[in-house]
C-alpha atoms as a PDB file:
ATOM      1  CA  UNK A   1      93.546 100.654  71.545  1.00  0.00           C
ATOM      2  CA  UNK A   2      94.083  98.482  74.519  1.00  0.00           C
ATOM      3  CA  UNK A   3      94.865  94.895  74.687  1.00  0.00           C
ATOM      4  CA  UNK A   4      92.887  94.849  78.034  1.00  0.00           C
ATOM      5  CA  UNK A   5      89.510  93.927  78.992  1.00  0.00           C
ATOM      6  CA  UNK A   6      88.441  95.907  81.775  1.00  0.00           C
ATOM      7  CA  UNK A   7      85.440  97.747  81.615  1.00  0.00           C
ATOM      8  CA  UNK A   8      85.203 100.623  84.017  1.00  0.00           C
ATOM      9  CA  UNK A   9      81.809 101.790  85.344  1.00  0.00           C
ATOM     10  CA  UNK A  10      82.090 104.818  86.869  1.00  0.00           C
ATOM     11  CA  UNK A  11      78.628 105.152  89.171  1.00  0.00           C
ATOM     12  CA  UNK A  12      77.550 108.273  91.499  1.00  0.00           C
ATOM     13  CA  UNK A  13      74.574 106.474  93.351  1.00  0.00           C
ATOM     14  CA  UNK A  14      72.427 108.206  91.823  1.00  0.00           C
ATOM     15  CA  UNK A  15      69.121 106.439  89.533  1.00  0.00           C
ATOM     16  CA  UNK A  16      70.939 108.062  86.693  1.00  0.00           C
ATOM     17  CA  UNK A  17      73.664 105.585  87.346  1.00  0.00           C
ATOM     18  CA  UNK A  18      71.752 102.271  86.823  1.00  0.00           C
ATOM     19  CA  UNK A  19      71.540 103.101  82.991  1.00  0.00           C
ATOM     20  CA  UNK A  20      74.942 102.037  82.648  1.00  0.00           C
ATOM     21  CA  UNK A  21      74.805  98.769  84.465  1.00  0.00           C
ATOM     22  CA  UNK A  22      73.311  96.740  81.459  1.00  0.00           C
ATOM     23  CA  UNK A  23      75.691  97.919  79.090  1.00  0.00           C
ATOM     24  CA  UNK A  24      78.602  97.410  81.221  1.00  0.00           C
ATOM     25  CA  UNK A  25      77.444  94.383  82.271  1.00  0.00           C
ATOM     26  CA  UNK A  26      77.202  93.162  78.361  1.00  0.00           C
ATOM     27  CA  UNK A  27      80.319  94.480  77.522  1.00  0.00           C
ATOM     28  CA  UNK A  28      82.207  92.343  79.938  1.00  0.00           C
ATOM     29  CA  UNK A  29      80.242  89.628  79.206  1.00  0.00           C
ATOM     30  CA  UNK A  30      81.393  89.834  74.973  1.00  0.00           C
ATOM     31  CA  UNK A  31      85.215  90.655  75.708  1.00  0.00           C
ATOM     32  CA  UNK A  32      85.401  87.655  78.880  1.00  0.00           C
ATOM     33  CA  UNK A  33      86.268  91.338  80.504  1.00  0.00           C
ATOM     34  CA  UNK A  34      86.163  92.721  84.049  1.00  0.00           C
ATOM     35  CA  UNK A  35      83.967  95.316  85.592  1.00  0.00           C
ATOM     36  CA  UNK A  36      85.842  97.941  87.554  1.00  0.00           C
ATOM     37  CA  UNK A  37      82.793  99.980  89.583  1.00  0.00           C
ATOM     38  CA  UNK A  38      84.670 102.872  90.893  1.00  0.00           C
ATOM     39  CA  UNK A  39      83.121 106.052  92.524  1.00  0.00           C
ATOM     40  CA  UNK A  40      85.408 109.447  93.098  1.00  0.00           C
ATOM     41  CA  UNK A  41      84.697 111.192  96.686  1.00  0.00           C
ATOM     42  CA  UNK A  42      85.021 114.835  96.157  1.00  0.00           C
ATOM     43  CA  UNK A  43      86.559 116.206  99.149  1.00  0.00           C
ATOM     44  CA  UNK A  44      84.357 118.882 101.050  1.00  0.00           C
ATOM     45  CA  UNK A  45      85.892 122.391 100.531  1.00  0.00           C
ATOM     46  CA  UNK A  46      85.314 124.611 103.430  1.00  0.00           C
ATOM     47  CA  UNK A  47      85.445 128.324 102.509  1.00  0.00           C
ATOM     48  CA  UNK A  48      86.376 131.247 105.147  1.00  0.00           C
ATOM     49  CA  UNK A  49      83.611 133.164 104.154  1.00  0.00           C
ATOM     50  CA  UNK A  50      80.856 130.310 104.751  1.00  0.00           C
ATOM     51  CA  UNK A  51      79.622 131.207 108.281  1.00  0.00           C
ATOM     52  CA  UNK A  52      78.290 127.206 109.183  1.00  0.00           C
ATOM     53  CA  UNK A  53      76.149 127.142 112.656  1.00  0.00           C
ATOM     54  CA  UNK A  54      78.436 125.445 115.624  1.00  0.00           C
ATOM     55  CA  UNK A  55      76.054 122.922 115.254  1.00  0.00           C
ATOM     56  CA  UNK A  56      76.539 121.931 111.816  1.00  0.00           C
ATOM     57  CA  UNK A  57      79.026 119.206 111.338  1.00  0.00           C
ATOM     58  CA  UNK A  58      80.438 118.237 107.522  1.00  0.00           C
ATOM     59  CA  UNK A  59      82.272 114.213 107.347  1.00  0.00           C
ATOM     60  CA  UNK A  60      85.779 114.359 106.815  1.00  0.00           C
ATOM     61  CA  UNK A  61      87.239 113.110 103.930  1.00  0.00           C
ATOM     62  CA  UNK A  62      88.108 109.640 105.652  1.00  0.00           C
ATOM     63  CA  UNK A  63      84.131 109.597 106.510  1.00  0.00           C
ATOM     64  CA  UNK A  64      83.001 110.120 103.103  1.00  0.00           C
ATOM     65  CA  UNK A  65      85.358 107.345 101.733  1.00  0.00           C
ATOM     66  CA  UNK A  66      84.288 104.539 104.010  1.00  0.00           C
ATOM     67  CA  UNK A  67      80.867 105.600 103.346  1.00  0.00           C
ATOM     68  CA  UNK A  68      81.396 105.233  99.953  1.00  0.00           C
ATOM     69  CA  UNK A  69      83.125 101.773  99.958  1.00  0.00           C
ATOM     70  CA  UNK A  70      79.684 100.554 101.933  1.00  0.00           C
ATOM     71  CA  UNK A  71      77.398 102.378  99.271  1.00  0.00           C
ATOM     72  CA  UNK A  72      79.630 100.796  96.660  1.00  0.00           C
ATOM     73  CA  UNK A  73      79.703  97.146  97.920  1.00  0.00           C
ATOM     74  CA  UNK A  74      76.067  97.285  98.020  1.00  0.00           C
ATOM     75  CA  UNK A  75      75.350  98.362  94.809  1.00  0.00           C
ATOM     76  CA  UNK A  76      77.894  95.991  93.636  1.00  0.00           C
ATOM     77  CA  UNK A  77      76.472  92.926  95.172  1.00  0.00           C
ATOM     78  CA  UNK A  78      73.431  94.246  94.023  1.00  0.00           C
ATOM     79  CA  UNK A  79      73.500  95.270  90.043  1.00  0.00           C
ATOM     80  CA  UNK A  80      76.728  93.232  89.260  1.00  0.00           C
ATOM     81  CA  UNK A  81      76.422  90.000  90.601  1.00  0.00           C
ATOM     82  CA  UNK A  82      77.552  86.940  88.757  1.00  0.00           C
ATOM     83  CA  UNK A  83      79.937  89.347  86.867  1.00  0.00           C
ATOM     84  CA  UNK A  84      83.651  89.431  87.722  1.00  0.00           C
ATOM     85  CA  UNK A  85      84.214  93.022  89.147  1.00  0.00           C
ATOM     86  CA  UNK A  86      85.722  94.632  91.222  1.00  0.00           C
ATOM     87  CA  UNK A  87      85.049  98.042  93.264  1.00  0.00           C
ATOM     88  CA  UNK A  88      87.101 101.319  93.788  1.00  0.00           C
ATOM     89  CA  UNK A  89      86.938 104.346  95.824  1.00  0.00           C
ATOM     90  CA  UNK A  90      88.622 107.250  94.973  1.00  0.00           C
ATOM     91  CA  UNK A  91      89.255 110.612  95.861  1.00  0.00           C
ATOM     92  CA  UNK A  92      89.158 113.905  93.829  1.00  0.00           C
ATOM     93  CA  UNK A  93      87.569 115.500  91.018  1.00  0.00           C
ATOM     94  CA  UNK A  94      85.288 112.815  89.330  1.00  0.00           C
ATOM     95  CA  UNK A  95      86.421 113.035  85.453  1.00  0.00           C
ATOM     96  CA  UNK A  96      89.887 113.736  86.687  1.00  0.00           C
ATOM     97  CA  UNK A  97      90.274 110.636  88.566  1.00  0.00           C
ATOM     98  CA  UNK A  98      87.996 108.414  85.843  1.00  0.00           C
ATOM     99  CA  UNK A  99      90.549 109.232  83.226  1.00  0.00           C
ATOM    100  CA  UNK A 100      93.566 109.046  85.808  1.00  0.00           C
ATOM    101  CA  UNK A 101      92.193 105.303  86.732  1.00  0.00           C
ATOM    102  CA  UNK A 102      91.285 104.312  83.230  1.00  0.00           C
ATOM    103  CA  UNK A 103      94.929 105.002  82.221  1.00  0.00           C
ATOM    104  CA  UNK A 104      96.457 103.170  85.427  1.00  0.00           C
ATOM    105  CA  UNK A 105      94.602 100.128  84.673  1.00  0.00           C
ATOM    106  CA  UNK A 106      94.614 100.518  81.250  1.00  0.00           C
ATOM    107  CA  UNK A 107      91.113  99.859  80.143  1.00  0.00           C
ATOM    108  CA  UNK A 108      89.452  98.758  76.977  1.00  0.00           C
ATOM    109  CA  UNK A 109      86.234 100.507  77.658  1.00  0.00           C
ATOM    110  CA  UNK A 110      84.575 103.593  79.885  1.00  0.00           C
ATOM    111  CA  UNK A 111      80.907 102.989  80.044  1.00  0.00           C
ATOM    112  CA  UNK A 112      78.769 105.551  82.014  1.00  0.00           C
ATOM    113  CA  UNK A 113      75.462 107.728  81.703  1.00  0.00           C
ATOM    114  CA  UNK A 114      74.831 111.238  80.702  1.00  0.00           C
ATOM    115  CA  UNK A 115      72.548 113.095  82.314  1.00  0.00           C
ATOM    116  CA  UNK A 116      71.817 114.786  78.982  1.00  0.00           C
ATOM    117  CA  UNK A 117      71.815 118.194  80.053  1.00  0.00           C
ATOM    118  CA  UNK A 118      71.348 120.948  77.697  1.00  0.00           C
ATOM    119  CA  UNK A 119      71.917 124.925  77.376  1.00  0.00           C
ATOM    120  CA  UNK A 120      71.900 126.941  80.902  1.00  0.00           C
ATOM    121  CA  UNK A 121      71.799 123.600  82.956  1.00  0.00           C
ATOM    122  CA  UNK A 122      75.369 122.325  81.394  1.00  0.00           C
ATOM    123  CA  UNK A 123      76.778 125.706  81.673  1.00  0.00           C
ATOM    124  CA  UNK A 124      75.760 125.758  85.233  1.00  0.00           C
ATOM    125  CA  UNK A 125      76.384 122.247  86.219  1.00  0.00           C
ATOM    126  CA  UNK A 126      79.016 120.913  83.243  1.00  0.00           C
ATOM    127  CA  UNK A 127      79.235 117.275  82.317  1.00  0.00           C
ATOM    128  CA  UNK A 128      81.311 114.515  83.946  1.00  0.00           C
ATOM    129  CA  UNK A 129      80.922 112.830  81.075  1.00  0.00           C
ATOM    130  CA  UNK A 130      81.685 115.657  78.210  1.00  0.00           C
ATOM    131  CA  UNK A 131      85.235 116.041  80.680  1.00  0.00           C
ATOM    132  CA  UNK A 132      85.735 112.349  80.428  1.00  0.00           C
ATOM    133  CA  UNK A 133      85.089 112.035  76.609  1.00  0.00           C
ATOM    134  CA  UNK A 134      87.446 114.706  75.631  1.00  0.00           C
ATOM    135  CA  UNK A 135      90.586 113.501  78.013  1.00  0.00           C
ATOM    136  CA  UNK A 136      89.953 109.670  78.286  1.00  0.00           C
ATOM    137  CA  UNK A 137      93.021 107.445  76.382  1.00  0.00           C
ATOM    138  CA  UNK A 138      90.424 104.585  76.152  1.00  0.00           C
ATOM    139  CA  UNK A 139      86.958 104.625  74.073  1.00  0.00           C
ATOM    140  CA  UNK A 140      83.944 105.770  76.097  1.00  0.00           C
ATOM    141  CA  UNK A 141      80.558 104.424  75.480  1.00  0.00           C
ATOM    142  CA  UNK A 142      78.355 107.217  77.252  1.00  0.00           C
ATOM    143  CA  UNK A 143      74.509 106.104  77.677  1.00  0.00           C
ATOM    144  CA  UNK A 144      71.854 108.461  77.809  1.00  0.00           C
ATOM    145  CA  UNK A 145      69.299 107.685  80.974  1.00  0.00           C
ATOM    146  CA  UNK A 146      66.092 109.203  79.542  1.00  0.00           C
END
């Protein structure tokens, strides 16, 4: 177990998100810890075979990451204020880079929300979470937004 006390929050902007806050928020709070809110920007694959109109235009990369370090200040300043935390953009698959960035800063705690999908709907759209549980080198409090 780590001797650290960073907490990381891993958020996707979505509602689901929010169910995390409290606990994260409470976790720092018992261990004098840190919040790290980070967010992973999936780069947009383009396929050969996808026949876009001329008219439709997908961000770049560089787009979608200072979008996301806007969307990410702003729900800092908004669900984490008074808390000492700290925000992070990165780029790739989500659980990949949660796990990568959890190691790098070597964090006491993961805390984020399931979606709490069940049969066909997690074999269609998997689990973040599930990914993260089973490769993270930290524990991973996973909260259930019902």
């Amino acid at each position: 177990m780590s001797d650290s006390n960073i907490v990381i929050l891993p958020i996707d902007f979505s509602d689901f998100s929010l169910a995390a806050v409290p606990w994260a928020r409470r976790m720092a709070a018992m261990t004098s810890g840190y919040i790290h809110c980070i967010y992973a920007v999936e780069p947009p694959q383009i396929y050969a075979a996808l026949d876009l109109a001329p008219a439709m235009v997908l961000p770049t990369t560089d787009e979608l990451i200072e979008n996301a370090k806007k969307q990410i200040a702003a729900f800092a300043e908004e669900h984490l204020a008074g808390v000492d935390a700290r925000t992070e953009v990165l780029t790739g698959k989500p659980a990949e880079q949660i796990v990568a960035y959890a190691k790098q800063v070597d964090a006491a705690l993961i805390v984020m929300t399931t979606h709490g999908y069940s049969g066909l709907e997690h074999v269609l759209l998997g689990s973040t979470t599930e990914a993260v549980l089973r490769k993270a080198s930290c524990p991973v409090l996973s909260v259930r937004n019902e």
